[in-house]
C-alpha atoms as a PDB file:
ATOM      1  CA  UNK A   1     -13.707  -1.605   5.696  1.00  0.00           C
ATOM      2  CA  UNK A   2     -10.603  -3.659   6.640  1.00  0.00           C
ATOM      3  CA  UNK A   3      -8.386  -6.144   5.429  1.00  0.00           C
ATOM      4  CA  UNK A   4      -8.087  -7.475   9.303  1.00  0.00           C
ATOM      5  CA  UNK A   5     -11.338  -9.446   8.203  1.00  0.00           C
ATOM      6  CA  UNK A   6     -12.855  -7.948  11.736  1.00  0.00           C
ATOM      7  CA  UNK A   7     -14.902  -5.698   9.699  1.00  0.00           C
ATOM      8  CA  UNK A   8     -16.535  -6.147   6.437  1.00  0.00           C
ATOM      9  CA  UNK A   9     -13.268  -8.761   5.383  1.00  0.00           C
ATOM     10  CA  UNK A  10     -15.757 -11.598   4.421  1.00  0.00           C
ATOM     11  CA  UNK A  11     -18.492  -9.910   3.304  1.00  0.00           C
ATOM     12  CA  UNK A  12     -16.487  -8.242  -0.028  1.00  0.00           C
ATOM     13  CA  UNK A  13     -16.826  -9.979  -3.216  1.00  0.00           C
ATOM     14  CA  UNK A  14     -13.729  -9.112  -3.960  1.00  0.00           C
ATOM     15  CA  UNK A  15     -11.236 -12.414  -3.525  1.00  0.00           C
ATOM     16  CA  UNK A  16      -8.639 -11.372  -0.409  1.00  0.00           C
ATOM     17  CA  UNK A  17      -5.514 -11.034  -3.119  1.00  0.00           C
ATOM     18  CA  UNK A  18      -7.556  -8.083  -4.832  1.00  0.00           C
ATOM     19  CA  UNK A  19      -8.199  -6.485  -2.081  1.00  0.00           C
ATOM     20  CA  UNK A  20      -4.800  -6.214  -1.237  1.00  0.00           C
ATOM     21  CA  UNK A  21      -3.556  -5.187  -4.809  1.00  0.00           C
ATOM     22  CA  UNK A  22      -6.701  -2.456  -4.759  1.00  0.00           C
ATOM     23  CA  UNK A  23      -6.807  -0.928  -1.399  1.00  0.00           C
ATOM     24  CA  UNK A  24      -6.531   2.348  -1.424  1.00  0.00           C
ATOM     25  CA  UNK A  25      -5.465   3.182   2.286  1.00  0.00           C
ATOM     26  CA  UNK A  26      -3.385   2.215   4.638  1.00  0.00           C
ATOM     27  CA  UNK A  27      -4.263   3.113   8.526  1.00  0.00           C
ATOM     28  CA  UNK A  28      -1.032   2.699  10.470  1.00  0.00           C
ATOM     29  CA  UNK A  29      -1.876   2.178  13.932  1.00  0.00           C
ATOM     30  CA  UNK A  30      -0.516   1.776  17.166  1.00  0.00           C
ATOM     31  CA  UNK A  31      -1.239  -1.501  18.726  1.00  0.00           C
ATOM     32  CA  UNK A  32      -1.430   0.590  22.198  1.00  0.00           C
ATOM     33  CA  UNK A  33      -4.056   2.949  20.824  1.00  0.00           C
ATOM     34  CA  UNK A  34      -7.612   2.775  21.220  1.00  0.00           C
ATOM     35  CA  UNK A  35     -10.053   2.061  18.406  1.00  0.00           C
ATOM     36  CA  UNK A  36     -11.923  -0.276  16.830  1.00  0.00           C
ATOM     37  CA  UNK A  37     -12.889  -0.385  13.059  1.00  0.00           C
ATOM     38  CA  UNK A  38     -11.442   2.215  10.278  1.00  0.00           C
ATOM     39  CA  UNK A  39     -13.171   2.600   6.794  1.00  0.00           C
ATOM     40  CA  UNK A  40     -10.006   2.333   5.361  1.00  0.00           C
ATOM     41  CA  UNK A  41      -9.074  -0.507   3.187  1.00  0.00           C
ATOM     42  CA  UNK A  42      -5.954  -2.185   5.387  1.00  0.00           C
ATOM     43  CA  UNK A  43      -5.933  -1.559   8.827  1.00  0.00           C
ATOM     44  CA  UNK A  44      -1.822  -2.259   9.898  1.00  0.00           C
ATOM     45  CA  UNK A  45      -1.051  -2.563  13.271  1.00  0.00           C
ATOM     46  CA  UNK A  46       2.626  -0.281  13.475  1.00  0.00           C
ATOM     47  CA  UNK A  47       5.315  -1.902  15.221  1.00  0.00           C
ATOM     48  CA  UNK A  48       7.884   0.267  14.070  1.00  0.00           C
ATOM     49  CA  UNK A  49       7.024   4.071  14.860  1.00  0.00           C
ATOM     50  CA  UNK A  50       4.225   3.144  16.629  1.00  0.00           C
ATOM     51  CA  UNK A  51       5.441   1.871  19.507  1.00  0.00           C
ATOM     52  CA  UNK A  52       8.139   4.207  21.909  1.00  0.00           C
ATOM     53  CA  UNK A  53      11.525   1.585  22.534  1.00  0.00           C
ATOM     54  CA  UNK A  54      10.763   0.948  26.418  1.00  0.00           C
ATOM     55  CA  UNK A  55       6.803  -0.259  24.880  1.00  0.00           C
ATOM     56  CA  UNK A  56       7.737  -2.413  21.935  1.00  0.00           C
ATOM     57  CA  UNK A  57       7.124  -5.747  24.122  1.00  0.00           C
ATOM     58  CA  UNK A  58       4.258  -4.412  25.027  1.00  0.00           C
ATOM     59  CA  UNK A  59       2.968  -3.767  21.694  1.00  0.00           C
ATOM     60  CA  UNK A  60       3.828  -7.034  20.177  1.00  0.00           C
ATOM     61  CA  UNK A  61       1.648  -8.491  22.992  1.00  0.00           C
ATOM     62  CA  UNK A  62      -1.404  -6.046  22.377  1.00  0.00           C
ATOM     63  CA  UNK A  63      -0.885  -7.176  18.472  1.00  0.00           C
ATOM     64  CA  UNK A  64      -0.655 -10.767  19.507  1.00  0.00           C
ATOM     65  CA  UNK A  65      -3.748 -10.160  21.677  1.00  0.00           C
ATOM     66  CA  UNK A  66      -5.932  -8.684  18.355  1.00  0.00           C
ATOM     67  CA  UNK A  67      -5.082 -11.326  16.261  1.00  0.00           C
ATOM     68  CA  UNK A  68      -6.973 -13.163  18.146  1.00  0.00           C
ATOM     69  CA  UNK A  69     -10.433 -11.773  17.082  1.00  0.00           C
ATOM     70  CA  UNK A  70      -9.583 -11.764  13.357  1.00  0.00           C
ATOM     71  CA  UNK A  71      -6.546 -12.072  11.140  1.00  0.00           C
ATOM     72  CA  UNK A  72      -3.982  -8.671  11.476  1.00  0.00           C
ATOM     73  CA  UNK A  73      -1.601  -6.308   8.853  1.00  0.00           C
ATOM     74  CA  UNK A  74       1.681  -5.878  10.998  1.00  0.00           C
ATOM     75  CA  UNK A  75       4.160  -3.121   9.903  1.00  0.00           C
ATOM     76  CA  UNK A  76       7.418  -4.771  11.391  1.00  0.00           C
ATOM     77  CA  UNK A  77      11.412  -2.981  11.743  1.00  0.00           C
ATOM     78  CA  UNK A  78      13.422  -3.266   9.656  1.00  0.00           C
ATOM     79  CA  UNK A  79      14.793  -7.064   8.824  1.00  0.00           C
ATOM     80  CA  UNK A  80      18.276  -7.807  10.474  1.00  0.00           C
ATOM     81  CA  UNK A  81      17.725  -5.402  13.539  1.00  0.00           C
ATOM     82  CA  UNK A  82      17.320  -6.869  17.199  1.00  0.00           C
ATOM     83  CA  UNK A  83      13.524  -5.032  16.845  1.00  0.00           C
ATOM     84  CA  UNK A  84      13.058  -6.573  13.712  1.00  0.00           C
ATOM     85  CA  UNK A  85      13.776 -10.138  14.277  1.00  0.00           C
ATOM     86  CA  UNK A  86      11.111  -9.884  17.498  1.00  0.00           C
ATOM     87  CA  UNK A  87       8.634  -8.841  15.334  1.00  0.00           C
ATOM     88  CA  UNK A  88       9.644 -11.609  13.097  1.00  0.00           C
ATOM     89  CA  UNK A  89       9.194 -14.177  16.178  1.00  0.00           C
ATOM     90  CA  UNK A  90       5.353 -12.854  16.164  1.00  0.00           C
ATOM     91  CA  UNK A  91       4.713 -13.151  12.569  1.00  0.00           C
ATOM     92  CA  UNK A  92       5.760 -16.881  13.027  1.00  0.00           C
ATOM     93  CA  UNK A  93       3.988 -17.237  16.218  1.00  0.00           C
ATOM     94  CA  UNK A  94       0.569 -15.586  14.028  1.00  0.00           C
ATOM     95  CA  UNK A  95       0.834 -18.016  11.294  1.00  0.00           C
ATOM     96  CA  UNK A  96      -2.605 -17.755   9.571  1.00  0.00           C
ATOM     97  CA  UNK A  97      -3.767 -15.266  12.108  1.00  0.00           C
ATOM     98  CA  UNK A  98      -1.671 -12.657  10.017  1.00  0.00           C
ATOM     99  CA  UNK A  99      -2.974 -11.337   7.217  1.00  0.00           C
ATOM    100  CA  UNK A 100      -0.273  -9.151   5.620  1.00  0.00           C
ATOM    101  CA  UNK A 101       3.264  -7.577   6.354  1.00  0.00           C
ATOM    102  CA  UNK A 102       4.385  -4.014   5.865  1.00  0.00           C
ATOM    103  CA  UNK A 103       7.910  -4.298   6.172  1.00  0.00           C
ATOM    104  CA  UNK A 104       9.582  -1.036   6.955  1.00  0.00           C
ATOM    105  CA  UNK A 105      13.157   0.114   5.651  1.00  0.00           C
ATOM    106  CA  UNK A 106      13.346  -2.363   3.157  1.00  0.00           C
ATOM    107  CA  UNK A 107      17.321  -2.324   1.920  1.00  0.00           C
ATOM    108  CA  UNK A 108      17.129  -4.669  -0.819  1.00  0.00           C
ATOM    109  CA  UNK A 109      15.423  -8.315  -2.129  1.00  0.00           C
ATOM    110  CA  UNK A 110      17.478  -9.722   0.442  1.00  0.00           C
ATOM    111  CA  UNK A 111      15.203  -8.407   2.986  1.00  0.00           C
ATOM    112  CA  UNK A 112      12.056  -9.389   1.490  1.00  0.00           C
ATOM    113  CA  UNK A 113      13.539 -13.229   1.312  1.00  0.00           C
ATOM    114  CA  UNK A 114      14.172 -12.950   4.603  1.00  0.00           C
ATOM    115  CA  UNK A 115      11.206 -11.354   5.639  1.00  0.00           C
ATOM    116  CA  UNK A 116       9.420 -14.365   3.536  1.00  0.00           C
ATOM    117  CA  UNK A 117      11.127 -17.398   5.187  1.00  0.00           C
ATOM    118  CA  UNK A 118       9.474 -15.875   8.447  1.00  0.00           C
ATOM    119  CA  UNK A 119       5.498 -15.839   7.575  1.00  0.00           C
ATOM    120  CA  UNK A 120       3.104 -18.607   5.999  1.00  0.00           C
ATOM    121  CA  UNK A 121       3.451 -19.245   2.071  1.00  0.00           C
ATOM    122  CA  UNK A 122       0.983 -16.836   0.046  1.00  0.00           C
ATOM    123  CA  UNK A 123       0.686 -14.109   3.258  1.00  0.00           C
ATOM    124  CA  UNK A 124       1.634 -10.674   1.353  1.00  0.00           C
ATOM    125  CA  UNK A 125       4.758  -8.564   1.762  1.00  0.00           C
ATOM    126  CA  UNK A 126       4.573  -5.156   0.930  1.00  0.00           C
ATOM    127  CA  UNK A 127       8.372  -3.489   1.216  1.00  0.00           C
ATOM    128  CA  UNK A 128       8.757   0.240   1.929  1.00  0.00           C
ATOM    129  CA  UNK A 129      11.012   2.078   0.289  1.00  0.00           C
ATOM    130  CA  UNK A 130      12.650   4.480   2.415  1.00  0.00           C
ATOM    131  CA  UNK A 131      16.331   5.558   1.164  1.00  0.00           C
ATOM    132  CA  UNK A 132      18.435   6.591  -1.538  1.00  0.00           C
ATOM    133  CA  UNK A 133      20.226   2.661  -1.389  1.00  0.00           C
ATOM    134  CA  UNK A 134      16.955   1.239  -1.909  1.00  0.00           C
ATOM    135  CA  UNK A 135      15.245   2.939  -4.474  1.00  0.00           C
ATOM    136  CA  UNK A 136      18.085   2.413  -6.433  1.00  0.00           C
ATOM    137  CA  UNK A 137      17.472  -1.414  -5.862  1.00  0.00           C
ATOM    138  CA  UNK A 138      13.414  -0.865  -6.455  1.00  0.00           C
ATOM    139  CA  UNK A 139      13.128  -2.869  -9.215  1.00  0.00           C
ATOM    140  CA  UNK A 140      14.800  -5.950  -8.050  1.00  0.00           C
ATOM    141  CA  UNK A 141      12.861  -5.302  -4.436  1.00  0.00           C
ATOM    142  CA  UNK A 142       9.370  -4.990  -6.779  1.00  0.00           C
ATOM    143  CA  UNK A 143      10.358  -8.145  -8.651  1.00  0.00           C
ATOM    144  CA  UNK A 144      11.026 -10.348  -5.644  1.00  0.00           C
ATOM    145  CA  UNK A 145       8.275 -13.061  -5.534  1.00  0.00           C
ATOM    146  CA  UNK A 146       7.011 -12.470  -2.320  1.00  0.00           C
ATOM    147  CA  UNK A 147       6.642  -8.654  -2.663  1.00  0.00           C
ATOM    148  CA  UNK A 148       2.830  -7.678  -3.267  1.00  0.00           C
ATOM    149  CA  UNK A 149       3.352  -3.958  -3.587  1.00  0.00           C
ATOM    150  CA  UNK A 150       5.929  -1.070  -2.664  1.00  0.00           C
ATOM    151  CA  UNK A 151       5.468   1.791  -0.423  1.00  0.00           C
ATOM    152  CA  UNK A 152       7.306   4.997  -0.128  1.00  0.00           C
ATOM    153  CA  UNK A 153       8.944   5.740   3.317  1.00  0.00           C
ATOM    154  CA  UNK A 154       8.334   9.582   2.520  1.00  0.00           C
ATOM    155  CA  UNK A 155       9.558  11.137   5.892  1.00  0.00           C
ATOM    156  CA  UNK A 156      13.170   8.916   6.168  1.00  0.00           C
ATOM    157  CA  UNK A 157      13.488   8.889   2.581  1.00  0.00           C
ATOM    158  CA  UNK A 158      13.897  13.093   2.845  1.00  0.00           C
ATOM    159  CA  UNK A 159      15.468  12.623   5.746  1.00  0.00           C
ATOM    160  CA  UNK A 160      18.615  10.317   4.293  1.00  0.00           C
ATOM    161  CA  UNK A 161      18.630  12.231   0.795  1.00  0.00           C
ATOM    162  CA  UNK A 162      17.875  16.218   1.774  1.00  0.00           C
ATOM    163  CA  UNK A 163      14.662  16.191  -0.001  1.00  0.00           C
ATOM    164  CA  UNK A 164      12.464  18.938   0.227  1.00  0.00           C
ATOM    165  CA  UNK A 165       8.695  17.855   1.486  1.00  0.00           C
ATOM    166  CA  UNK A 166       8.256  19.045  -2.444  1.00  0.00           C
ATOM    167  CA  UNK A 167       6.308  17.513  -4.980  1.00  0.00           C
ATOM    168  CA  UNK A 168       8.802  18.292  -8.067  1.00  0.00           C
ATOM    169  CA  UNK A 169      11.621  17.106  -5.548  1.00  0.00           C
ATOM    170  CA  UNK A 170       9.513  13.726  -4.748  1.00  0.00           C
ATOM    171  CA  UNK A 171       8.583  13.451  -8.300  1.00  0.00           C
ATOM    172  CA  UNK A 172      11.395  11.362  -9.700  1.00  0.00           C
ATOM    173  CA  UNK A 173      11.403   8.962  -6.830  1.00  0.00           C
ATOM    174  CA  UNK A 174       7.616   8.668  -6.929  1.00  0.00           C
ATOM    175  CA  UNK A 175       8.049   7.593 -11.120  1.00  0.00           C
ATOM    176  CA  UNK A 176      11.220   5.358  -9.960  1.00  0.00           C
ATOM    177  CA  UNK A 177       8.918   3.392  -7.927  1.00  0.00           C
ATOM    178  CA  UNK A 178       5.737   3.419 -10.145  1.00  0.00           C
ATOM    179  CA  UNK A 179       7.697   2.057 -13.020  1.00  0.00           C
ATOM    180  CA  UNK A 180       9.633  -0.265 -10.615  1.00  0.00           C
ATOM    181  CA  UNK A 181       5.861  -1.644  -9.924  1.00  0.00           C
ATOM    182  CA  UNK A 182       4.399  -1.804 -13.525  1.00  0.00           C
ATOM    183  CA  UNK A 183       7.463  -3.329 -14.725  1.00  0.00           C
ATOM    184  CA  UNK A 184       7.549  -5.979 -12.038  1.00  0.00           C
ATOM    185  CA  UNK A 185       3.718  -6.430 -13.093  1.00  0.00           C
ATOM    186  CA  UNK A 186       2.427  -5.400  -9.475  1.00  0.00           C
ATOM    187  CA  UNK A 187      -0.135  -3.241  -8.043  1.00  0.00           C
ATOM    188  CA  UNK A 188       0.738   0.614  -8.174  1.00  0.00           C
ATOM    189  CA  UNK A 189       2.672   1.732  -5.043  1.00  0.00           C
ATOM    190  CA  UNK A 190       1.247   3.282  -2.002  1.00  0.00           C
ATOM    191  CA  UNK A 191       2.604   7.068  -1.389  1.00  0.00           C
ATOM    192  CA  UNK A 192       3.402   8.606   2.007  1.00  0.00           C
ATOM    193  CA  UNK A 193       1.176   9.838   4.653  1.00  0.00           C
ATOM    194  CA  UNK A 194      -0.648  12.700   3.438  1.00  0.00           C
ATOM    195  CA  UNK A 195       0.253  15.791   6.121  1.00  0.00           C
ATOM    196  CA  UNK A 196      -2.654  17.820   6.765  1.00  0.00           C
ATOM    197  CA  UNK A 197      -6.417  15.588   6.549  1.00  0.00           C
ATOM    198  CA  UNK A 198      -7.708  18.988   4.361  1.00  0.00           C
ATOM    199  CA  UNK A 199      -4.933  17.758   2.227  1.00  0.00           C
ATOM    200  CA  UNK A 200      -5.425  14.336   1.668  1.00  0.00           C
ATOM    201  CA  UNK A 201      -7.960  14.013  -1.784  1.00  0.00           C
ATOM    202  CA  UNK A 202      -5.707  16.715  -3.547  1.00  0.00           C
ATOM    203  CA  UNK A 203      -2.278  14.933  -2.512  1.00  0.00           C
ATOM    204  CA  UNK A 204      -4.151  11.348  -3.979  1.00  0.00           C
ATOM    205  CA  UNK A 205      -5.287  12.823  -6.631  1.00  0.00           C
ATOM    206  CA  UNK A 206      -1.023  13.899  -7.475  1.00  0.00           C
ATOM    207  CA  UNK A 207      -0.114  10.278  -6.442  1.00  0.00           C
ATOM    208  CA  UNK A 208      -2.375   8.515  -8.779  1.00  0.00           C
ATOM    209  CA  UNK A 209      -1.137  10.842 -11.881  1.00  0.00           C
ATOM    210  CA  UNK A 210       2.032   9.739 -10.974  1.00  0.00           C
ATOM    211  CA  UNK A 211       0.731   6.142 -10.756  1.00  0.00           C
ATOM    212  CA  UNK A 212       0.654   5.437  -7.241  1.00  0.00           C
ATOM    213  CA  UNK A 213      -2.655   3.547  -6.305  1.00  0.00           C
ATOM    214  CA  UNK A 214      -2.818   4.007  -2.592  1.00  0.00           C
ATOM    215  CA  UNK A 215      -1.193   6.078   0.079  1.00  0.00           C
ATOM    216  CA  UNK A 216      -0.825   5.365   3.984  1.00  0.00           C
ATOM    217  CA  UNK A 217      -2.537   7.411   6.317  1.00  0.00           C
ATOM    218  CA  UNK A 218      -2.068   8.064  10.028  1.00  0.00           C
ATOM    219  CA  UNK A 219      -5.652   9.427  10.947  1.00  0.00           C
ATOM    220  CA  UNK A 220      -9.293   8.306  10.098  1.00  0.00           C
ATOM    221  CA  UNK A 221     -10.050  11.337   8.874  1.00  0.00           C
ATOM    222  CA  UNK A 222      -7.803  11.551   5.917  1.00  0.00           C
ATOM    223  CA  UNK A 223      -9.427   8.563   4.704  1.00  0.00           C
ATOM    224  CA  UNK A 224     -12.662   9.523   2.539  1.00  0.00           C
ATOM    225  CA  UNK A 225     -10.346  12.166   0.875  1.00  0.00           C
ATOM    226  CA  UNK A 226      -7.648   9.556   0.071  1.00  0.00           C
ATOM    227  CA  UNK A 227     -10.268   7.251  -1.240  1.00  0.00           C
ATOM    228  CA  UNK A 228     -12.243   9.988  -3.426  1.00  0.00           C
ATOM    229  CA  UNK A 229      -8.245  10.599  -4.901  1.00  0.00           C
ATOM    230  CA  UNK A 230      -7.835   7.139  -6.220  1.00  0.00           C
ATOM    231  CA  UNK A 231     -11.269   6.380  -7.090  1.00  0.00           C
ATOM    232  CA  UNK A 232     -11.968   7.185 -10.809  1.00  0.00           C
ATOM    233  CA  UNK A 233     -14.668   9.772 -10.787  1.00  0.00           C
ATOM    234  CA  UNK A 234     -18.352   9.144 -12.292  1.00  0.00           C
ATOM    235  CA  UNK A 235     -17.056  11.504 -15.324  1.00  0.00           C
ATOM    236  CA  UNK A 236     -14.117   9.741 -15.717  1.00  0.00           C
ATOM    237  CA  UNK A 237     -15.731   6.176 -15.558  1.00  0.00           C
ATOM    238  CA  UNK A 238     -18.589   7.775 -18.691  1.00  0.00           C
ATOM    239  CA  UNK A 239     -15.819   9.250 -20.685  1.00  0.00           C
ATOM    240  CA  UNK A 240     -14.233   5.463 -20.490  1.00  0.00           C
ATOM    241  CA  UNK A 241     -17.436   3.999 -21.301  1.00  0.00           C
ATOM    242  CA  UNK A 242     -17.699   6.442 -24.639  1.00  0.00           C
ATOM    243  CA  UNK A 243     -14.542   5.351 -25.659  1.00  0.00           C
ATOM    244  CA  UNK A 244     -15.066   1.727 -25.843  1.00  0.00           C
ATOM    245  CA  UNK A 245     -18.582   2.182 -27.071  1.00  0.00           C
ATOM    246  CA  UNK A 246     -17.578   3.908 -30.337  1.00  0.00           C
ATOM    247  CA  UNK A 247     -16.859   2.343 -33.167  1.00  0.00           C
ATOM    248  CA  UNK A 248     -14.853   4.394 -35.454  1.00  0.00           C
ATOM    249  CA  UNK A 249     -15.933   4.767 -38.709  1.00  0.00           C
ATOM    250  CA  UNK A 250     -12.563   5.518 -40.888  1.00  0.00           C
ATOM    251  CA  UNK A 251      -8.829   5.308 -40.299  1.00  0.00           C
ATOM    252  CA  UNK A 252      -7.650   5.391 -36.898  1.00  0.00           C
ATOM    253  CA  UNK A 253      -4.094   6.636 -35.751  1.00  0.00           C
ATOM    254  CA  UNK A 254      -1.384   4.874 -33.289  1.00  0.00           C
ATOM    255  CA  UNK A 255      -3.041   6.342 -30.623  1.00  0.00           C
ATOM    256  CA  UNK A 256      -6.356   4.630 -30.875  1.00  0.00           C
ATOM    257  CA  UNK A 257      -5.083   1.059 -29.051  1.00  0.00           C
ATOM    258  CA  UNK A 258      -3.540   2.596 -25.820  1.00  0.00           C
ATOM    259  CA  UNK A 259      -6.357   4.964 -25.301  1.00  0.00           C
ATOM    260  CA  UNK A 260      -8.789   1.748 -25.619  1.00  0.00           C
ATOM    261  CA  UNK A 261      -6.472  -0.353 -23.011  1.00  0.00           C
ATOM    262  CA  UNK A 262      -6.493   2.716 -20.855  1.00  0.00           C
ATOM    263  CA  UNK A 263     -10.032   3.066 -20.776  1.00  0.00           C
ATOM    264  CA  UNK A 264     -10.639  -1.031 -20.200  1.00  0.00           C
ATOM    265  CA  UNK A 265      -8.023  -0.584 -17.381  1.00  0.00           C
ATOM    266  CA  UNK A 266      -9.749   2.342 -16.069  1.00  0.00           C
ATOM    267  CA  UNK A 267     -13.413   1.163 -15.529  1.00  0.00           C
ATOM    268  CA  UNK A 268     -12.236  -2.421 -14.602  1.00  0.00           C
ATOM    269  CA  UNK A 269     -10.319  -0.879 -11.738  1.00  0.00           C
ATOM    270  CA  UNK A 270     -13.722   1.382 -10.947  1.00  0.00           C
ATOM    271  CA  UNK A 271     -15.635  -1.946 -10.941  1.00  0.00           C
ATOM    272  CA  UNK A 272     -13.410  -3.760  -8.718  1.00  0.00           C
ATOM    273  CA  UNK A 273     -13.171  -0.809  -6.253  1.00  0.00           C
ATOM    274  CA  UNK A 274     -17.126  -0.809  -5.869  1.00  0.00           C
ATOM    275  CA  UNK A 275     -17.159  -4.119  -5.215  1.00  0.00           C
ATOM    276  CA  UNK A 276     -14.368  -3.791  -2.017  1.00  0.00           C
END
């Protein structure tokens, strides 16, 4: 499935601004590569690392060229740069043949207004957060308007602060921005490419106890073990059931409401998925 709409877009009953706050991966793909669908959730079209410096005209072209068969995710530089503002030109040029943008390196809410002024009211931003600078600014970037969701830059965020590929030294960064997202009342934040495909259910499964809610991926085959990772589990759906089924039959502690609004929250979200 894809959020391009060239796949199985239309045929979800999910509305389109659900699907966005509930997909679970993230395909970033060059525009020059071959391919056709992906059963991930957003297929995004990378003009940032996916496309070598001499090629980037080229790639805008290809992704210009796609949009015309159905509506397309761009992940676009980072705003202010010379690459950037191209990229920018497109989005314009796309109008409401672009569906979403990823927008890499995002510095501050500054870039997301900017970022913002450049596509169609109501088409979704989702800012990556790929420094020390900016996820000190996370909460402001999550509570921008036009920001749908926050992603974390894994690779240049260890790469500016010294950070281990770890995931007790990526832990407090990963809670900065999953806090930055429930307080801004958006969608859990999408984690950093896996590493190896065998990997990619187990490192899900870490994200979403962290409270990410999707992760980006770089190969088809790390999809069905992202999506098993942030897709409640038939035993943890039942055990959610039981809990709102029972009706207690004494006194009942503090604890009793937030288990039954995390059990509400958890087999609405297993609903909704099944329905993408």
């Amino acid at each position: 499935m894809s959020l391009t709409q060239h796949s199985a877009g239309a045929a979800s009953a999910a509305p389109a601004p659900a699907r966005v706050d509930l997909a679970r991966t993230w395909l970033l793909r060059s525009p020059l590569a071959a391919g056709g669908d992906t059963a991930a959730d957003v297929l995004v079209l990378d003009l940032e690392d996916g496309l070598p410096a001499a090629r980037k005209a080229e790639g805008r072209e290809r992704a210009r060229r796609a949009a015309e068969n159905a509506p397309v995710w761009l992940r676009i530089s980072a705003a202010g740069t010379p690459e950037g503002e191209a990229d920018l030109a497109l989005c314009r040029e796309l109008d409401d043949r672009l569906a979403g943008i990823v927008l890499a390196m995002c510095a501050g809410p500054a870039d997301v207004a900017h970022v913002a002024a450049s596509r169609r009211v109501g088409v979704p931003i989702v800012a990556m957060i790929e420094s020390a600078a900016a996820l000190l600014v996370a909460p402001a970037i999550a509570a921008h308007p036009a920001t749908r969701r926050l992603a974390f830059g894994t690779g240049d965020f260890r790469r500016d602060t010294g950070m281990a590929d770890d995931r007790v030294a990526l832990s407090w960064p990963r809670a900065q921005l999953a806090v930055a997202s429930a307080a801004a009342r958006i969608a859990g934040p999408i984690d950093g490419p896996c590493g190896p495909v065998e990997q990619a259910r187990d490192a899900a499964e870490h994200a979403a106890a962290v409270g990410f809610t999707g992760t980006l991926v770089l190969r088809e085959a790390a999809v069905p073990g992202a999506h098993a990772g942030f897709t409640p589990s038939t035993a943890e759906v039942e055990a959610a059931r039981a809990v709102l089924t029972e009706v207690p039959d004494g006194p009942v502690d503090g604890s009793y409401a937030p288990a039954l609004a995390r059990a509400r929250a958890l087999v609405a979200r297993a609903e909704a998925l099944s329905r993408l």
